[in-house]
N, C-alpha and C. Protein backbone atom coordinates (compact mmCIF):
# COMPACT_ATOMS: atom_id res chain seq x y z
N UNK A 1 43.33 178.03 198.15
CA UNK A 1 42.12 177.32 198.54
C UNK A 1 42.02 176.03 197.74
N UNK A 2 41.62 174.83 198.46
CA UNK A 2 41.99 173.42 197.79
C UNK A 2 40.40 173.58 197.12
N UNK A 3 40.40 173.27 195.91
CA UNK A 3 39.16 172.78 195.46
C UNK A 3 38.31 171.30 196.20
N UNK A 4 37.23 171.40 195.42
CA UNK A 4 35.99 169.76 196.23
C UNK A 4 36.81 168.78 195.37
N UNK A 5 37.52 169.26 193.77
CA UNK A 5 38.20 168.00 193.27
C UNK A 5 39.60 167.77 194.33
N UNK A 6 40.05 168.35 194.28
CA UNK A 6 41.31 168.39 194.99
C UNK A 6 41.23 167.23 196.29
N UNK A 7 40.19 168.12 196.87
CA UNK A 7 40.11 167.20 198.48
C UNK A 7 39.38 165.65 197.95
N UNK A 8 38.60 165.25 196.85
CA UNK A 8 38.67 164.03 196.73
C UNK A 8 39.52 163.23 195.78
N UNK A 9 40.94 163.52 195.55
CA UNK A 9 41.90 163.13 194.67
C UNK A 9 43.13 162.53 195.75
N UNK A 10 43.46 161.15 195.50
CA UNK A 10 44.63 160.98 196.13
C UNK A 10 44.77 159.23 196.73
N UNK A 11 45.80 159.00 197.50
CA UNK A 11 45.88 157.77 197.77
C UNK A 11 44.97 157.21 198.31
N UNK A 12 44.08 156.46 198.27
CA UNK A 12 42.97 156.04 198.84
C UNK A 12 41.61 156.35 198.55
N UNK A 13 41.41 157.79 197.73
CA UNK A 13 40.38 158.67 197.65
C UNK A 13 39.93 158.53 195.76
N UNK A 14 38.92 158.60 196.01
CA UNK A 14 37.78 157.89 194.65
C UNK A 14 38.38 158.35 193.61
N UNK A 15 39.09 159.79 193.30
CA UNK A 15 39.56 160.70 192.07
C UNK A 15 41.31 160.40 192.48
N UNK A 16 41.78 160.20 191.19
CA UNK A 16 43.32 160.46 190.99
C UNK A 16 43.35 161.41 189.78
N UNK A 17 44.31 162.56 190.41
CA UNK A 17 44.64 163.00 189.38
C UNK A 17 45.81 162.98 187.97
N UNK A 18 45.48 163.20 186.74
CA UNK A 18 45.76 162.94 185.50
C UNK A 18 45.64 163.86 184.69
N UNK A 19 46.76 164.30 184.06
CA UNK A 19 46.72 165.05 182.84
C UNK A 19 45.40 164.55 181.99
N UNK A 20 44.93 165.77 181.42
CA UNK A 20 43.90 165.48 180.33
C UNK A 20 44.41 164.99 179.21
N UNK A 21 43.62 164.21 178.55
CA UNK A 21 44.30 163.96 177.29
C UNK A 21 43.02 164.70 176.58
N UNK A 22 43.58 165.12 175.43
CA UNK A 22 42.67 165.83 174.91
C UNK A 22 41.58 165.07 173.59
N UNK A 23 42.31 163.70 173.32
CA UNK A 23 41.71 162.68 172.02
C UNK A 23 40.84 161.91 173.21
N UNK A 24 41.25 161.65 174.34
CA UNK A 24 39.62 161.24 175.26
C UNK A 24 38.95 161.33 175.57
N UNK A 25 39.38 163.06 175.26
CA UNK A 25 38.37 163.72 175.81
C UNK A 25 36.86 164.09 174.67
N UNK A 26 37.83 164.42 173.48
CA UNK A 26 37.00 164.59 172.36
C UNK A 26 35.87 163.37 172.15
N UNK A 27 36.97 162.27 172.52
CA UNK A 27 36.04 160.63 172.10
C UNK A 27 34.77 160.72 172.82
N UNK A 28 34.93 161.20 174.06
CA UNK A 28 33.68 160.98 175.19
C UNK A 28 32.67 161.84 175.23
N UNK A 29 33.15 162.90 174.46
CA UNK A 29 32.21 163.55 174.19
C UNK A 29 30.94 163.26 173.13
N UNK A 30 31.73 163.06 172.06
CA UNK A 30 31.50 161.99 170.35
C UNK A 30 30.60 161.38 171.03
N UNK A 31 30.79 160.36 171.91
CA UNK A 31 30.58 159.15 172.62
C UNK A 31 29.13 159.61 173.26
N UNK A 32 29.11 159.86 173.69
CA UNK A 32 27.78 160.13 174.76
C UNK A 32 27.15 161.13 173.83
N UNK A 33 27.09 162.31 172.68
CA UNK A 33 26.22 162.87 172.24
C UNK A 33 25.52 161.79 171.15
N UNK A 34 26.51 161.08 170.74
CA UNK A 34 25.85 160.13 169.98
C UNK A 34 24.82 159.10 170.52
N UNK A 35 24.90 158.83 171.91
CA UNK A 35 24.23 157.98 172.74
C UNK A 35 22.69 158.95 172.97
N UNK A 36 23.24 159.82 173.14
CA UNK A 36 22.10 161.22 173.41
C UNK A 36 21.14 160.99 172.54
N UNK A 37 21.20 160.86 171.39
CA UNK A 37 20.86 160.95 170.18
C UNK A 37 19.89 160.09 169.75
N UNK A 38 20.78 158.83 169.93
CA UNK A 38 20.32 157.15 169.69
C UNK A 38 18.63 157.05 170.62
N UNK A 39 19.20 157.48 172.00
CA UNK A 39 18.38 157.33 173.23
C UNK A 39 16.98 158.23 172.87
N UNK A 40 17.09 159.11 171.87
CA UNK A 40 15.64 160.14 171.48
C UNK A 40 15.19 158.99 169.92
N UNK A 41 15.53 158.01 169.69
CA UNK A 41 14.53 157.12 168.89
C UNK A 41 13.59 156.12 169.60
N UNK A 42 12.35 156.69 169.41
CA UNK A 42 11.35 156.02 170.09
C UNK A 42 11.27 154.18 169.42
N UNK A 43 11.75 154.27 168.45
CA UNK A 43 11.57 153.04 167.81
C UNK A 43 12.15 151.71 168.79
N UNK A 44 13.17 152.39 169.16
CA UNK A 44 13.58 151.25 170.35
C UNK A 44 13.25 151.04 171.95
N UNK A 45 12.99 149.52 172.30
CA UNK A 45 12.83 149.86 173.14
C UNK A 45 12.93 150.37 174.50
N UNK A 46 12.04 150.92 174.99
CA UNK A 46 12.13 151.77 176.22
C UNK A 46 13.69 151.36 177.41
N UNK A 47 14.21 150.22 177.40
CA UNK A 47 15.07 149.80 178.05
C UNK A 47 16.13 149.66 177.40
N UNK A 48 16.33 150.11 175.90
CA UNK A 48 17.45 150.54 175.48
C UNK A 48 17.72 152.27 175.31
N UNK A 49 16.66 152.85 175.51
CA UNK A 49 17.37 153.96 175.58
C UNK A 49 17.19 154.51 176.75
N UNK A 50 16.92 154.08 178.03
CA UNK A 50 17.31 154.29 179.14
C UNK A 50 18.39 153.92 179.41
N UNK A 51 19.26 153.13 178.77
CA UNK A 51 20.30 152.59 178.69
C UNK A 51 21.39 153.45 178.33
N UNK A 52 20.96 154.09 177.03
CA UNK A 52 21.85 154.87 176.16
C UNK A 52 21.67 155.99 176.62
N UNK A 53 20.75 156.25 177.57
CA UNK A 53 20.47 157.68 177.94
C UNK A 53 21.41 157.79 179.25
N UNK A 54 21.96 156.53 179.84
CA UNK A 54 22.05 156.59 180.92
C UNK A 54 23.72 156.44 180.64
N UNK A 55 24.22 155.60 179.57
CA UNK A 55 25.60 155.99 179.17
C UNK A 55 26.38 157.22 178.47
N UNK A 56 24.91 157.62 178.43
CA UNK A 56 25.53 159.35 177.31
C UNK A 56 25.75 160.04 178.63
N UNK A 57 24.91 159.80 179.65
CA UNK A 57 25.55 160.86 180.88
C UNK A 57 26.37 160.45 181.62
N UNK A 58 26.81 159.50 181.08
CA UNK A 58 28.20 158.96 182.24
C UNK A 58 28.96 159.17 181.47
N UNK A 59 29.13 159.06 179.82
CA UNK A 59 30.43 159.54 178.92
C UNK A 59 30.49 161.20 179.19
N UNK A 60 29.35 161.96 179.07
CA UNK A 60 29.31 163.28 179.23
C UNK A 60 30.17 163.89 180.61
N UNK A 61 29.20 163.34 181.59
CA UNK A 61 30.08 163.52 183.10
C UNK A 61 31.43 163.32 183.20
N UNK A 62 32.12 162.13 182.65
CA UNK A 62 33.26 161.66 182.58
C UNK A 62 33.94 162.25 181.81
N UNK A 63 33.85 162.97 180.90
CA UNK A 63 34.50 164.39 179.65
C UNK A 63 34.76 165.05 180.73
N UNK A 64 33.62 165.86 181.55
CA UNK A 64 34.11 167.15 182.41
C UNK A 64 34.80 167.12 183.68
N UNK A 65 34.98 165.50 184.44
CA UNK A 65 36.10 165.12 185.33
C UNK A 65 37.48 165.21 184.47
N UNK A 66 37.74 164.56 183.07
CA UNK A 66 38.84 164.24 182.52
C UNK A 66 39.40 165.71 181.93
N UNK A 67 38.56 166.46 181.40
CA UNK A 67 39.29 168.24 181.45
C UNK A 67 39.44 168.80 182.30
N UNK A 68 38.64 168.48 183.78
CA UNK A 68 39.61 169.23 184.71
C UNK A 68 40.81 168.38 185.30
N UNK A 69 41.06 167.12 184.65
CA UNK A 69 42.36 166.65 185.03
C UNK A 69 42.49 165.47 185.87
N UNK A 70 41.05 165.28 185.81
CA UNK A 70 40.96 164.20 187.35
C UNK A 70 40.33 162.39 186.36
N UNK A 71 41.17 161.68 187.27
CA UNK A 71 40.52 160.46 186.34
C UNK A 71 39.58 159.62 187.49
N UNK A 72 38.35 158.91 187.39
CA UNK A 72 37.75 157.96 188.46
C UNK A 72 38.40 156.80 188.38
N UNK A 73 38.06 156.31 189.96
CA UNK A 73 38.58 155.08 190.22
C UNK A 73 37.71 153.75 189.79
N UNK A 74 36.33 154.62 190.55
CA UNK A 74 34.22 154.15 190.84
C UNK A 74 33.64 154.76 190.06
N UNK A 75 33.11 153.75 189.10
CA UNK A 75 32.17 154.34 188.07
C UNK A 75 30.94 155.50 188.69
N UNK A 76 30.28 154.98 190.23
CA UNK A 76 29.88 156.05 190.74
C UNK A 76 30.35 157.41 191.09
N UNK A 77 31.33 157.75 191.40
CA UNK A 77 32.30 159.09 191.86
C UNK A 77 31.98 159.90 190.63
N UNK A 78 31.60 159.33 189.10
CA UNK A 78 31.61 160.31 187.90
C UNK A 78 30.23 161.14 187.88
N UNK A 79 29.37 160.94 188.55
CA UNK A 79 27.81 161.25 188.71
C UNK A 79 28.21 162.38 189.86
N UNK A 80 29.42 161.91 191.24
CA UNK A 80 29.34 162.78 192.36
C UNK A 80 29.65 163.67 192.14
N UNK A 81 30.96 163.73 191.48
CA UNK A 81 32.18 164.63 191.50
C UNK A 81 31.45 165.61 190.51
């Protein structure tokens, strides 16, 4: 049975697949909890941590495409997939 990654991976199609690396994966994780983090100080303002709130879930999202193996093409596809 083809997985939903599967059927959107390939020539033309938003996901290619890619070995995980496992130091990018760690980074993106690092990466976006730290953004997580930043984004819960009220001191800044409101349009920076919607900002940081909004890159911690695209580093986060983008960790759990890149361990199952799949890399994006469209910064959007990392929100779909």
């Amino acid at each position: 049975m083809t997985s939903p990654l599967e059927n959107l991976a390939g020539t033309g199609k938003p996901l290619a697949a890619e070995p995980m690396d496992a130091a990018e994966f760690e980074g993106l994780l690092r990466s976006g909890t730290a953004r997580l983090v930043d984004a819960r100080n009220a001191s800044l303002a409101l349009e920076s941590r919607f900002d940081l709130a909004y890159n911690a879930a695209h580093a986060l999202c983008l960790a759990a495409l890149r361990r199952q193996g799949y890399r994006a093409r469209h910064r959007y596809i990392v929100f779909q997939a």
